[in-house]
N, C-alpha and C. Protein backbone atom coordinates (compact mmCIF):
# COMPACT_ATOMS: atom_id res chain seq x y z
N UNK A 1 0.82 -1.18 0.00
CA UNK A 1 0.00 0.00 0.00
C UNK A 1 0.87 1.25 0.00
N UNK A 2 2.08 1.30 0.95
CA UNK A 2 3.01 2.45 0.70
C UNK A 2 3.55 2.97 -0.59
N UNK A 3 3.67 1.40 -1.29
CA UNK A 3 4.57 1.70 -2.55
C UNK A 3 2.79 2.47 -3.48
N UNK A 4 2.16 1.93 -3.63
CA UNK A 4 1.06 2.53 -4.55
C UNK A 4 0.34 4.29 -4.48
N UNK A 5 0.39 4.32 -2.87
CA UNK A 5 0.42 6.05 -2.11
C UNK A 5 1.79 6.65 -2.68
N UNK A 6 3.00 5.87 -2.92
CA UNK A 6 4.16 6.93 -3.81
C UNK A 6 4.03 7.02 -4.87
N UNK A 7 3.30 5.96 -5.22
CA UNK A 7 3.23 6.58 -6.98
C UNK A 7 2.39 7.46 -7.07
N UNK A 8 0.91 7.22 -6.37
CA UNK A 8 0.03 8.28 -6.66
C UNK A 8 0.83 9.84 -6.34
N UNK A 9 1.62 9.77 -5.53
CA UNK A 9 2.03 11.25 -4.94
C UNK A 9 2.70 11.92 -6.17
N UNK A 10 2.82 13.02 -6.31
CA UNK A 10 3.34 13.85 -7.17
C UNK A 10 2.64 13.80 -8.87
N UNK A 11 3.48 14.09 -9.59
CA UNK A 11 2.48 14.27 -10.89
C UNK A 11 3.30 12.92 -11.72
N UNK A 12 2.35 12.03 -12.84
CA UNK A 12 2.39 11.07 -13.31
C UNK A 12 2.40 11.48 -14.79
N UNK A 13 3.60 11.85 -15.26
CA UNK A 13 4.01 11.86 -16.69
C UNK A 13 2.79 12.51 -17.23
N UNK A 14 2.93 13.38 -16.50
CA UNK A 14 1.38 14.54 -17.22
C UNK A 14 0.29 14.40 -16.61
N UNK A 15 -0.33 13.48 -15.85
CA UNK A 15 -1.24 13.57 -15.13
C UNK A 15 -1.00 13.57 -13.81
N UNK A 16 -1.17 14.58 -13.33
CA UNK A 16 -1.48 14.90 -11.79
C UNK A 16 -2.34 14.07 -11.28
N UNK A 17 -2.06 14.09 -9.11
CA UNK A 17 -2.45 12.60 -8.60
C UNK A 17 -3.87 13.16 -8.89
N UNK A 18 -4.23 14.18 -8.21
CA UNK A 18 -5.63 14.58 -8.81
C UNK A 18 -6.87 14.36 -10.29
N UNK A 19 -5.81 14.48 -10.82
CA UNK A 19 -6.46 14.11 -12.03
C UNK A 19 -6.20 12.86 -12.23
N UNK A 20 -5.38 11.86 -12.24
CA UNK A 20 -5.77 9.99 -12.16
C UNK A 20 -6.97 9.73 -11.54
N UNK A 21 -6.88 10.24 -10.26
CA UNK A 21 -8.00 9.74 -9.34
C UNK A 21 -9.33 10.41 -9.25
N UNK A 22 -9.49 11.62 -10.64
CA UNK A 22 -10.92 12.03 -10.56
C UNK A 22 -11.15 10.79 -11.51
N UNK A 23 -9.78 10.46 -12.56
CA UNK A 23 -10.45 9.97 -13.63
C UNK A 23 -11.09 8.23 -13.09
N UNK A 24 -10.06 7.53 -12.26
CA UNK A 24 -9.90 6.21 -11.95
C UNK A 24 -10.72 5.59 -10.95
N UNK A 25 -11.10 6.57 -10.08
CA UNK A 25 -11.84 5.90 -9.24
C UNK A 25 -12.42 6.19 -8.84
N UNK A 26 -14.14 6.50 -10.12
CA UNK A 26 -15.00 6.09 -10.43
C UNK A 26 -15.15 4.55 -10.94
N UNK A 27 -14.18 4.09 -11.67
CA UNK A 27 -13.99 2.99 -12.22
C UNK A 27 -14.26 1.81 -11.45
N UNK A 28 -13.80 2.05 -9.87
CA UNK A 28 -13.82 1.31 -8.86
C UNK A 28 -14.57 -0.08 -9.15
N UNK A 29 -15.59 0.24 -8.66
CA UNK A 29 -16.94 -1.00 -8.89
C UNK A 29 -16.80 -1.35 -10.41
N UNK A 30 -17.11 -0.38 -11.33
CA UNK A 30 -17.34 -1.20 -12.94
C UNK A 30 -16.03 -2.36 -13.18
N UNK A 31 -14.96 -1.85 -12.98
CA UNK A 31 -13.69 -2.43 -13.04
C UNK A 31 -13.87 -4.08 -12.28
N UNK A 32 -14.00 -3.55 -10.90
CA UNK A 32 -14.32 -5.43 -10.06
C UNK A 32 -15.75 -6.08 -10.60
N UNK A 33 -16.71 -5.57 -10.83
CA UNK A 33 -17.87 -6.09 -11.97
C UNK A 33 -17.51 -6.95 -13.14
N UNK A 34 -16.61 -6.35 -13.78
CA UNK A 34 -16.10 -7.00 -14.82
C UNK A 34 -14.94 -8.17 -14.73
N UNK A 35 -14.24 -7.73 -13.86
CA UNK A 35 -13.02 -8.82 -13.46
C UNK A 35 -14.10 -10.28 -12.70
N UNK A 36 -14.86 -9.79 -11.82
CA UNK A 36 -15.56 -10.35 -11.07
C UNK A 36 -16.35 -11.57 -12.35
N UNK A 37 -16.89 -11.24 -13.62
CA UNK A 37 -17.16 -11.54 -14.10
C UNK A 37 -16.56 -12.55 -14.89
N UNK A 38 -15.50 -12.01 -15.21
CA UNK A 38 -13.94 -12.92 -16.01
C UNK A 38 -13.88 -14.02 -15.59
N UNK A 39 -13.45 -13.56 -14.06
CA UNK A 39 -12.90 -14.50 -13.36
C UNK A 39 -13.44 -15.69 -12.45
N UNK A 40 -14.63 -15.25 -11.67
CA UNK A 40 -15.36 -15.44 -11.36
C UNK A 40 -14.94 -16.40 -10.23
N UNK A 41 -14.00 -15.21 -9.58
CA UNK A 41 -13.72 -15.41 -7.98
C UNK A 41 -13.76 -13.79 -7.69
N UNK A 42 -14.81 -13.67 -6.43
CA UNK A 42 -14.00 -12.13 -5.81
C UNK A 42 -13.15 -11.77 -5.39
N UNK A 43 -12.26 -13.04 -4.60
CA UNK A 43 -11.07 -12.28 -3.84
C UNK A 43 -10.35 -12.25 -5.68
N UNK A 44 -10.07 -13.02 -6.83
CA UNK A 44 -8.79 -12.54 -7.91
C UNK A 44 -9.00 -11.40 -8.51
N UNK A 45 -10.87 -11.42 -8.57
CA UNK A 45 -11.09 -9.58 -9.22
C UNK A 45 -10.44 -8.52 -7.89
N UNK A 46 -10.78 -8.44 -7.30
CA UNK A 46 -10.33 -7.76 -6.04
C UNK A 46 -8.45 -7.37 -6.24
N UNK A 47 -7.93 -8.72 -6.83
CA UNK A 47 -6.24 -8.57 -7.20
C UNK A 47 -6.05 -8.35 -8.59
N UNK A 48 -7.47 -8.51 -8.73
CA UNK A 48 -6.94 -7.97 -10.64
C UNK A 48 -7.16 -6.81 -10.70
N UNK A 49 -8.60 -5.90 -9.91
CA UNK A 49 -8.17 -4.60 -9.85
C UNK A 49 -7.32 -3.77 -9.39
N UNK A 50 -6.45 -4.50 -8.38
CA UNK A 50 -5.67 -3.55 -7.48
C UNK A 50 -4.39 -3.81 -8.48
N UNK A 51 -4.32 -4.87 -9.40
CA UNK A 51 -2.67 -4.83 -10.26
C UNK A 51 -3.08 -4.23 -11.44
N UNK A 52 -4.41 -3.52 -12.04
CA UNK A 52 -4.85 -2.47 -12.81
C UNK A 52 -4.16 -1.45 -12.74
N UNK A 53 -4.78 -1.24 -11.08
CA UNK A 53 -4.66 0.06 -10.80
C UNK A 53 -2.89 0.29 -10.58
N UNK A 54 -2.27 -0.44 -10.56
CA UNK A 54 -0.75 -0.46 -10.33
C UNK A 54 -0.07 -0.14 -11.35
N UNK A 55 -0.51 -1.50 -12.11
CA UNK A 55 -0.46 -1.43 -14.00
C UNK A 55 -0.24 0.49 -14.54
N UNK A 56 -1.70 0.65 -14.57
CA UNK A 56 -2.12 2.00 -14.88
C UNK A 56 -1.50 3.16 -14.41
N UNK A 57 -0.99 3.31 -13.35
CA UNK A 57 -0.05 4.08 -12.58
C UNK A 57 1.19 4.32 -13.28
N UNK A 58 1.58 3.10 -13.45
CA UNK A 58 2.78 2.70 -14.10
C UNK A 58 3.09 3.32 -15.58
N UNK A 59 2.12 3.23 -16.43
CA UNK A 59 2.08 3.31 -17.82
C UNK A 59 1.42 4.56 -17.75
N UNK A 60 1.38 5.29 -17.27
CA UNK A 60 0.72 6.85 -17.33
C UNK A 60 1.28 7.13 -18.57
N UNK A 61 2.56 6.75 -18.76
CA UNK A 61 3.06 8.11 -19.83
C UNK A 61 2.82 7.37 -21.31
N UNK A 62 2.39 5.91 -20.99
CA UNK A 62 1.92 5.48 -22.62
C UNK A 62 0.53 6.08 -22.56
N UNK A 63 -0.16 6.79 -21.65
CA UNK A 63 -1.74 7.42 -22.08
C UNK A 63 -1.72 8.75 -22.60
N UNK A 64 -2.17 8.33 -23.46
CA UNK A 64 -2.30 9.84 -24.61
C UNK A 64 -3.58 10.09 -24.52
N UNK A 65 -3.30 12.25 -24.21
CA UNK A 65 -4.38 13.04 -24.28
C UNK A 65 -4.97 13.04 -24.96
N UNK A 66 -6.71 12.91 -24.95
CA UNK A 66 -7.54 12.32 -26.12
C UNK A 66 -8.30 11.02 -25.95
N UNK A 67 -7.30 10.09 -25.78
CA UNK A 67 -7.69 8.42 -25.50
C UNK A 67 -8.72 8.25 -24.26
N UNK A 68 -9.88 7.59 -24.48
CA UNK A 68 -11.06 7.22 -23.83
C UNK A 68 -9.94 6.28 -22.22
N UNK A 69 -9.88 7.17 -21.58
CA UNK A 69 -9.24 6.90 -20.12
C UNK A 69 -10.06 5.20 -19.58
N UNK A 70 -11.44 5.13 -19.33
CA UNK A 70 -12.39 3.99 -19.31
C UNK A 70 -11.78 2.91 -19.90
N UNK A 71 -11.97 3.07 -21.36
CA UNK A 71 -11.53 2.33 -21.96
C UNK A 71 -10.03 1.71 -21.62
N UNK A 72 -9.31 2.70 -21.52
CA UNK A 72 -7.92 2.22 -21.43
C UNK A 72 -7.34 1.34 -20.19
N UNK A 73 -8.24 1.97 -19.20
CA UNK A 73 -8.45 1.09 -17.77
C UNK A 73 -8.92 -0.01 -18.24
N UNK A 74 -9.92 -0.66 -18.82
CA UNK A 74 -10.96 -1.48 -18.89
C UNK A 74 -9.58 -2.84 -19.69
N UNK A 75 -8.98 -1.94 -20.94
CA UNK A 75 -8.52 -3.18 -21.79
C UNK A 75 -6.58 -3.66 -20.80
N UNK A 76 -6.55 -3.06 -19.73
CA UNK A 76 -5.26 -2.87 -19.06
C UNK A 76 -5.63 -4.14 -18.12
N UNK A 77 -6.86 -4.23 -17.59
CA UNK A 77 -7.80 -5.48 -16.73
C UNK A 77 -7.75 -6.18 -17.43
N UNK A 78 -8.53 -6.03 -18.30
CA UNK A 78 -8.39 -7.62 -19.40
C UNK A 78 -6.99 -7.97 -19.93
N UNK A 79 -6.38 -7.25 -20.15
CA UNK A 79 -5.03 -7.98 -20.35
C UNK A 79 -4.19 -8.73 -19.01
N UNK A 80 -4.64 -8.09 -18.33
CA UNK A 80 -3.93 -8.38 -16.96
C UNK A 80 -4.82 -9.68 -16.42
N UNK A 81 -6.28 -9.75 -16.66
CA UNK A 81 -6.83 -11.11 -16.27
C UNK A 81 -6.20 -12.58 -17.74
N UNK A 82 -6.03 -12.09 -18.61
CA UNK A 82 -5.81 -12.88 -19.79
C UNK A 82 -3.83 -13.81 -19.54
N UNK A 83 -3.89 -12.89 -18.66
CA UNK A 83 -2.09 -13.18 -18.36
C UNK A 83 -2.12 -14.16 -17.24
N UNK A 84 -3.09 -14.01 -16.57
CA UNK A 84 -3.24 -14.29 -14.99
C UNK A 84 -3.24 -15.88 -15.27
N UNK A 85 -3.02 -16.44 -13.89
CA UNK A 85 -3.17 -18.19 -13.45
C UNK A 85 -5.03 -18.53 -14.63
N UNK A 86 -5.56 -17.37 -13.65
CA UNK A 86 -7.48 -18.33 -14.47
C UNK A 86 -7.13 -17.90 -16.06
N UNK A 87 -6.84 -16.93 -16.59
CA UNK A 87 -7.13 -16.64 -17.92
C UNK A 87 -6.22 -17.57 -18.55
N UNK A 88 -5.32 -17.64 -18.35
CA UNK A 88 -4.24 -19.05 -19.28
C UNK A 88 -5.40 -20.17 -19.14
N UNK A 89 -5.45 -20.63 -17.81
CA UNK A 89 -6.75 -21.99 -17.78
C UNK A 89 -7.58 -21.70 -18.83
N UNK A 90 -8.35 -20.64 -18.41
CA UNK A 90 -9.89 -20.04 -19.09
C UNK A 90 -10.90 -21.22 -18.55
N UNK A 91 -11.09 -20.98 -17.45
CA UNK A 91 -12.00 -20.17 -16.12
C UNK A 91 -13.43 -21.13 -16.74
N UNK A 92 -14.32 -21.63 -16.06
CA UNK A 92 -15.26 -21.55 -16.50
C UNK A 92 -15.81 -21.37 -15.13
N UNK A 93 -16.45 -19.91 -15.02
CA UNK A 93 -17.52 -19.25 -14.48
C UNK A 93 -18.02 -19.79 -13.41
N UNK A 94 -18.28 -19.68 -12.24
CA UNK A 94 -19.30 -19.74 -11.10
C UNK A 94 -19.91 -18.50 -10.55
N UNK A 95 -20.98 -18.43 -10.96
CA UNK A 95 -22.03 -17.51 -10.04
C UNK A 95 -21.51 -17.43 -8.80
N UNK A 96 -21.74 -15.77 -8.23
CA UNK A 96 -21.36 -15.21 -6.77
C UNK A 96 -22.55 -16.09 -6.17
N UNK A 97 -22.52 -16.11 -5.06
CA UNK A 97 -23.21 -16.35 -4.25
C UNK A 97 -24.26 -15.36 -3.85
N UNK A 98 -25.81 -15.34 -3.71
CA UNK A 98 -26.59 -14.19 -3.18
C UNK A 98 -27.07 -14.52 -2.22
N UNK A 99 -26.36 -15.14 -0.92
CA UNK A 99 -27.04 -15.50 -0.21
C UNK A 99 -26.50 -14.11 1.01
N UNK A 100 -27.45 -13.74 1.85
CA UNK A 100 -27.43 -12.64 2.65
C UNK A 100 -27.71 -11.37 1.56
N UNK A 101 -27.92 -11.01 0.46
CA UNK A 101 -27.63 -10.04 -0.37
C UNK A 101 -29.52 -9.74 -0.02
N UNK A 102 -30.28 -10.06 -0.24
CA UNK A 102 -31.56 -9.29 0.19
C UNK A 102 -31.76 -8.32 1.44
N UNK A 103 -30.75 -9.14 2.43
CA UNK A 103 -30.96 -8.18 3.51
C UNK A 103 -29.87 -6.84 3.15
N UNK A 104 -29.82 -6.63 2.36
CA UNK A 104 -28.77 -5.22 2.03
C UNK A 104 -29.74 -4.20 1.16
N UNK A 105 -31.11 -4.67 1.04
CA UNK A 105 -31.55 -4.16 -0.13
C UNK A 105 -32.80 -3.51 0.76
N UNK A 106 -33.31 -2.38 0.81
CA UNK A 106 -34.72 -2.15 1.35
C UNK A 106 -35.39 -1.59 0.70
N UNK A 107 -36.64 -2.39 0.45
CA UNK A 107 -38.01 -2.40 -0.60
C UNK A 107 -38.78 -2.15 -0.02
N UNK A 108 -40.18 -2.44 -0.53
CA UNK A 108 -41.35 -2.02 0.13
C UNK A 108 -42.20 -3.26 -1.02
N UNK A 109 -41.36 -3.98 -1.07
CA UNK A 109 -41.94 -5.10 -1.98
C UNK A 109 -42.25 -6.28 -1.04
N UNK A 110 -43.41 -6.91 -1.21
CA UNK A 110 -43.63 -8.48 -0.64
C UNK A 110 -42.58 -9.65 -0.89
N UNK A 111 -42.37 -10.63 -0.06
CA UNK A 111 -41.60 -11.48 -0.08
C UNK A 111 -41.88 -12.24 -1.34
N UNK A 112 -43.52 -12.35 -1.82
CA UNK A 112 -43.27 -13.17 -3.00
C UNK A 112 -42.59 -12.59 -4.49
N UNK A 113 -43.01 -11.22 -4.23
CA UNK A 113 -42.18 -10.46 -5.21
C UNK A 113 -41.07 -10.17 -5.30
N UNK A 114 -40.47 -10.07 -4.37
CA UNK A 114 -38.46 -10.57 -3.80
C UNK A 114 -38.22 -11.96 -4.64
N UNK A 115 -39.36 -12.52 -4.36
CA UNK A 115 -38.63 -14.07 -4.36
C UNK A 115 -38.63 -14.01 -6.06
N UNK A 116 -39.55 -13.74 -6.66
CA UNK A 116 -40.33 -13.55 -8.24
C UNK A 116 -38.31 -13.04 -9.22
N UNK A 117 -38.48 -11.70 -8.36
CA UNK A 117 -37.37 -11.05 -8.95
C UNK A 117 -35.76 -11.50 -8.86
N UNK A 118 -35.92 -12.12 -7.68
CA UNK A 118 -34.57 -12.75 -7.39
C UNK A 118 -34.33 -14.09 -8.56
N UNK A 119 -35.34 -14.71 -8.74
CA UNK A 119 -35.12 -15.87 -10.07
C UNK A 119 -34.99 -15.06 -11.15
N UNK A 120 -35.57 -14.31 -11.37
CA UNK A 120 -35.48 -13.79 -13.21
C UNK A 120 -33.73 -13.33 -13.02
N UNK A 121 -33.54 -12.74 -11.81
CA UNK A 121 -32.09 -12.52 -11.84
C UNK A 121 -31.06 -12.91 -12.13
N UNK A 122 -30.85 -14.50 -11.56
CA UNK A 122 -30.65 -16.31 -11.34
C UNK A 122 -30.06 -16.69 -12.68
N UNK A 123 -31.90 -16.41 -13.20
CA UNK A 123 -31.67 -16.61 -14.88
C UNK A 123 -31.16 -16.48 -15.42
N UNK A 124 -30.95 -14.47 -15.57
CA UNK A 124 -30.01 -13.91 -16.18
C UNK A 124 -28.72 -14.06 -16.31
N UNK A 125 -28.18 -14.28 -15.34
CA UNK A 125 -26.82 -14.24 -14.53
C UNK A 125 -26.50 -15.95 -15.16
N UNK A 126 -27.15 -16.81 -14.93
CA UNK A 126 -27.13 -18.71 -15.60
C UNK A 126 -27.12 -18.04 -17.10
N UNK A 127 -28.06 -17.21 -17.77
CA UNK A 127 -27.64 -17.31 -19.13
C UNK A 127 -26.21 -16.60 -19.29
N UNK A 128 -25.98 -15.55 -19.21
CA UNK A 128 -24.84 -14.91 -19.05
C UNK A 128 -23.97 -15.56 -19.26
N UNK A 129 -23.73 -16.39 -17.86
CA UNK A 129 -22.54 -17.39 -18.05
C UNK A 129 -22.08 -18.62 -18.83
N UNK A 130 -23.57 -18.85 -19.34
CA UNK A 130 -23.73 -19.66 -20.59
C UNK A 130 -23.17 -19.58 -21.80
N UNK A 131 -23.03 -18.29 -22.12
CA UNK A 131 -22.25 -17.42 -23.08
C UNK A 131 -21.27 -18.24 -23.48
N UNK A 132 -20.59 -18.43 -24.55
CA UNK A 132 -19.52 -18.40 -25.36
C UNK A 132 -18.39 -16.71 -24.47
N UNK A 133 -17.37 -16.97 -24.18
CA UNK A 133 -16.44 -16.04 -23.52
C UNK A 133 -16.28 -14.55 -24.29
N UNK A 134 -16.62 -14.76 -25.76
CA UNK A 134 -16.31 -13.61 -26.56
C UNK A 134 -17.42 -12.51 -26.49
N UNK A 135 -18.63 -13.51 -26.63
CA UNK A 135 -20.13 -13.14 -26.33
C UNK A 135 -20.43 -12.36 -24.97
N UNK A 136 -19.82 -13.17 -24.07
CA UNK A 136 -20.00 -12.57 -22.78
C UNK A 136 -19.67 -11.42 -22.20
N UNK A 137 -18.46 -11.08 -22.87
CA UNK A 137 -17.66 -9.98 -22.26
C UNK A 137 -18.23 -8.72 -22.99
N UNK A 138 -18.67 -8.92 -24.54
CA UNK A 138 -19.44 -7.75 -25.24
C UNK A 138 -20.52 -7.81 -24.32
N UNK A 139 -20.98 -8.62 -24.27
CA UNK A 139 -22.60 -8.53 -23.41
C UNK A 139 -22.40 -7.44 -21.62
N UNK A 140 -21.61 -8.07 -21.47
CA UNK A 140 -21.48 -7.31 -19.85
C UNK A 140 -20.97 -5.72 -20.47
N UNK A 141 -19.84 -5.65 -21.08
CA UNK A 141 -19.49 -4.42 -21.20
C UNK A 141 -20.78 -3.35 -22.36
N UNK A 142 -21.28 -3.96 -22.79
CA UNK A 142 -22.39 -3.43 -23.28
C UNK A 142 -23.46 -3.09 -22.31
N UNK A 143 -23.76 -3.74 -22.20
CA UNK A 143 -25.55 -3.45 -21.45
C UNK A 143 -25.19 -3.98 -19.73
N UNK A 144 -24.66 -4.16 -18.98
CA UNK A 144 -24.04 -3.97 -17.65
C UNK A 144 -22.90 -2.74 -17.50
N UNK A 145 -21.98 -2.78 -18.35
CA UNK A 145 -20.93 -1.84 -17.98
C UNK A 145 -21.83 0.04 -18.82
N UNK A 146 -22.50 -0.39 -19.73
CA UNK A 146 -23.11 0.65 -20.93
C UNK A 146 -22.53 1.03 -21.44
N UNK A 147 -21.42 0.92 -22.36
CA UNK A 147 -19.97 1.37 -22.52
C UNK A 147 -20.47 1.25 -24.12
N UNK A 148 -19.77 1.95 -24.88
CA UNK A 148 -20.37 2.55 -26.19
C UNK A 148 -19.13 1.45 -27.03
N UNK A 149 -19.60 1.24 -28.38
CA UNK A 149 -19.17 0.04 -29.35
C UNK A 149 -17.81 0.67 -29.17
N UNK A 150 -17.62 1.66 -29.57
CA UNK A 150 -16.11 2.29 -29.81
C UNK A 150 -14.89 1.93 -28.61
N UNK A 151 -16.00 1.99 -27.51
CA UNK A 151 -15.30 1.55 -26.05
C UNK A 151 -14.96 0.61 -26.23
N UNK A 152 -15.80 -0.65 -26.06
CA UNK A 152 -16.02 -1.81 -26.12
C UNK A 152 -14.33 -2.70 -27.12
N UNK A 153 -14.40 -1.78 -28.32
CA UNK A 153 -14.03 -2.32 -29.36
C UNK A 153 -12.16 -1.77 -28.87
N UNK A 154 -12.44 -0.75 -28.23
CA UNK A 154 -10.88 -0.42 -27.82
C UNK A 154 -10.59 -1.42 -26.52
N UNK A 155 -11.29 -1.41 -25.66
CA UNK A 155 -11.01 -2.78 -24.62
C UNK A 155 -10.67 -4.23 -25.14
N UNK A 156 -11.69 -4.51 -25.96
CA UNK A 156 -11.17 -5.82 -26.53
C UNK A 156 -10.10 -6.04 -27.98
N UNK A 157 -9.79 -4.36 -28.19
CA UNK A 157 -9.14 -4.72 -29.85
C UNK A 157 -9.37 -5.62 -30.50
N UNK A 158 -10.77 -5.04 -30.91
CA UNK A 158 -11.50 -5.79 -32.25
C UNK A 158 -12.38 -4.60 -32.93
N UNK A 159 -12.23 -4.96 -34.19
CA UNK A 159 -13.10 -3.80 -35.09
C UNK A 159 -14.52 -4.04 -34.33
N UNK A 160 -14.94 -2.10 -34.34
CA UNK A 160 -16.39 -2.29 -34.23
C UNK A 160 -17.41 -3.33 -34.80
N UNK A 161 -17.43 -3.69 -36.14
CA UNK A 161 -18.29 -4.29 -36.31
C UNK A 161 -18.39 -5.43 -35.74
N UNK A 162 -17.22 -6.09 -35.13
CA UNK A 162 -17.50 -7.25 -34.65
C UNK A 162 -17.70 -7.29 -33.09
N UNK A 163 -17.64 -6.31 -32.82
CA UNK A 163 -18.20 -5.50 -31.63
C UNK A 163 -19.96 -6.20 -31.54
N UNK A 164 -20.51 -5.30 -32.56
CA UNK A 164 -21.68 -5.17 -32.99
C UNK A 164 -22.64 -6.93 -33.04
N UNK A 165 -21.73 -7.14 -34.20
CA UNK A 165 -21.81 -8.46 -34.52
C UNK A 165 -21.86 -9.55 -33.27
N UNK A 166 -21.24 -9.50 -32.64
CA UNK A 166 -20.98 -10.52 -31.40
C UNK A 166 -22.08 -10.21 -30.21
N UNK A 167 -22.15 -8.40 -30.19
CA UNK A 167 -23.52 -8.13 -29.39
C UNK A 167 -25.16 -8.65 -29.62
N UNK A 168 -24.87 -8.75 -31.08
CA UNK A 168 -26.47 -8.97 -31.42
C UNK A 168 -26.67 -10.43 -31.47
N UNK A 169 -25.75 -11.34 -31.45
CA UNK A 169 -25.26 -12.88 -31.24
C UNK A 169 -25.57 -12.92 -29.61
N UNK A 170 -24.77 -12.53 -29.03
CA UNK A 170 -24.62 -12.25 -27.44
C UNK A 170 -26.45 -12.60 -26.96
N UNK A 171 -27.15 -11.22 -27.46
CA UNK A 171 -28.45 -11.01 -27.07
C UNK A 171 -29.43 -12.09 -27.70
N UNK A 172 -29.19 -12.35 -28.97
CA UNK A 172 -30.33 -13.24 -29.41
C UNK A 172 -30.13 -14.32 -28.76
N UNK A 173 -28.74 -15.10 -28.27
CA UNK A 173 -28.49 -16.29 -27.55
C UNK A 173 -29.33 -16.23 -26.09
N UNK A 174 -28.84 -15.24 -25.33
CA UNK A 174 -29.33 -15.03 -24.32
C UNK A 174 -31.04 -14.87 -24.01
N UNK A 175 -31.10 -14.25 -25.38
CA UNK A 175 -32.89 -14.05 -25.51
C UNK A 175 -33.43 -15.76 -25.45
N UNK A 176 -32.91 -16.31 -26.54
CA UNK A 176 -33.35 -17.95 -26.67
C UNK A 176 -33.31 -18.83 -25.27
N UNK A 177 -32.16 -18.55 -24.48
CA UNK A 177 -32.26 -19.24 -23.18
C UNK A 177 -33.36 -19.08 -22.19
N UNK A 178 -33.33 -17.97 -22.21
CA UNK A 178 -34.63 -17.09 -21.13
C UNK A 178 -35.97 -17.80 -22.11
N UNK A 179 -35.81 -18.16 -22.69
CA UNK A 179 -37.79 -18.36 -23.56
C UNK A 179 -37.67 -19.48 -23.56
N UNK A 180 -36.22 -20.44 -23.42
CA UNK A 180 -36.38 -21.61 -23.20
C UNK A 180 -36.74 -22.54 -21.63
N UNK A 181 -36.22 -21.25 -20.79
CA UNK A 181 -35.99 -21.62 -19.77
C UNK A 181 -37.52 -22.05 -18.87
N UNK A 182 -37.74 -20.24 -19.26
CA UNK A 182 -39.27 -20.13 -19.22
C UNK A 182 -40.18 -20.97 -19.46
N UNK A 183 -40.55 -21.63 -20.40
CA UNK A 183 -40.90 -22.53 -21.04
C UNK A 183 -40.79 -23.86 -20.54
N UNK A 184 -39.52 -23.94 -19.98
CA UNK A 184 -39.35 -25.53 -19.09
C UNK A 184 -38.47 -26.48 -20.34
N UNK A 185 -38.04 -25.86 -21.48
CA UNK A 185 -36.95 -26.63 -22.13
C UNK A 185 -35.92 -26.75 -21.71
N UNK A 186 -34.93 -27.68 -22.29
CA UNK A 186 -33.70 -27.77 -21.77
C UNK A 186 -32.63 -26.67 -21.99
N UNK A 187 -32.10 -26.06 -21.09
CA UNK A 187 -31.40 -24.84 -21.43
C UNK A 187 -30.06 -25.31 -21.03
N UNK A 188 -29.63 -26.19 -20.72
CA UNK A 188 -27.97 -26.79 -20.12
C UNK A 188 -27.58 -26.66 -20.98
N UNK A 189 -26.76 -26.32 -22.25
CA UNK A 189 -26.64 -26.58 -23.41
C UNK A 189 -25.84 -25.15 -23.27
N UNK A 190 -24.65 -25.40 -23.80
CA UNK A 190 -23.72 -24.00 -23.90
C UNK A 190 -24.14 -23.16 -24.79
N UNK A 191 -24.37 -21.58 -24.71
CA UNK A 191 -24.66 -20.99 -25.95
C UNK A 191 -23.96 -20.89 -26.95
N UNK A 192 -24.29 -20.09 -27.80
CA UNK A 192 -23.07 -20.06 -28.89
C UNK A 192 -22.27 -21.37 -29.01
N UNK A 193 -22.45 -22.57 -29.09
CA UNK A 193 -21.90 -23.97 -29.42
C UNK A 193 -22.55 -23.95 -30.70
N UNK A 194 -21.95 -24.48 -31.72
CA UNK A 194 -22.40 -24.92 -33.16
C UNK A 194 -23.65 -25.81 -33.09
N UNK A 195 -24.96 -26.00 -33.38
CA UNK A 195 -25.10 -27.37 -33.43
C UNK A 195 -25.53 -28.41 -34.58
């Protein structure tokens, strides 16, 4: 922690500590959301953001004025989870746990409607992870993170269109699970698998 308080101190190859940290941490949560997601342990997102944020410190002076800062955080994580012990493996996914997480939440909703909303959630989160890995990560950084194609496409260095392309794949897959699920078909079945 000492060594990371010296880097922040003083000015960072053009950016002042002030200005990193109006820009960076906001990022906070979206950043472990996404690692959280990758990885799908909290304590490694928890170490994948904090060697981001180290990372990023570090390389100040490769960030050029202009460049979507978000973005540049965002694809500095993913490289840094892609390097890591799980990303060499490539990870297959376990859902956080929500157990105690209702009592953090105060509604004015009935228990059966807690209970109603907490499955469609379940769902979501089971299709999600169902995903094909390429699918998934457009999907979260799209419509969880809201991060615009251009973003997206600089985090993962891939042309927009396949940005695009992989989103509307992403969603129709995910759409099919949920109507299958619903429905009471078999949804075990990896998405995005050929068949």
């Amino acid at each position: 922690m000492q060594v990371f308080q010296r880097l922040v101190e003083g000015t960072l190859s053009g950016i002042s500590r002030q200005e990193f940290e109006k820009l960076a941490l906001p990022l906070l949560d979206p950043l472990y959301n996404f690692a959280r997601w990758m990885s799908g342990d909290p304590d490694e997102a928890r170490d994948l953001v904090q060697e981001t944020f180290a990372k990023a410190l570090k390389a100040t002076n490769s960030f050029r004025e202009g460049t979507n800062f978000r973005a540049w955080m965002f694809r500095i994580l993913r490289n840094t989870f892609l390097t890591s012990r799980t990303g060499l493996e490539r990870r297959h996914t376990e859902q956080e746990s929500e157990q105690g997480f209702e009592d953090s939440v105060v509604t004015q909703e009935t228990p059966e409607l807690a209970l109603i909303r907490r499955a469609d959630t379940e769902l979501v989160q089971q299709g999600i992870a169902s995903l094909q890995h390429g699918f998934q990560e457009v999907l979260i950084l799209a419509d969880l993170e809201e991060m615009k194609y251009q973003e997206i496409a600089a985090v993962l260095d891939i042309p927009i269109g396949t940005v695009m392309s992989r989103l509307a794949r992403a969603r129709k897959q995910l759409r099919q699970f949920l109507v299958d699920a619903l429905q009471g078909r078999p949804g075990d079945r990896k998405l995005g698998a050929k068949s």
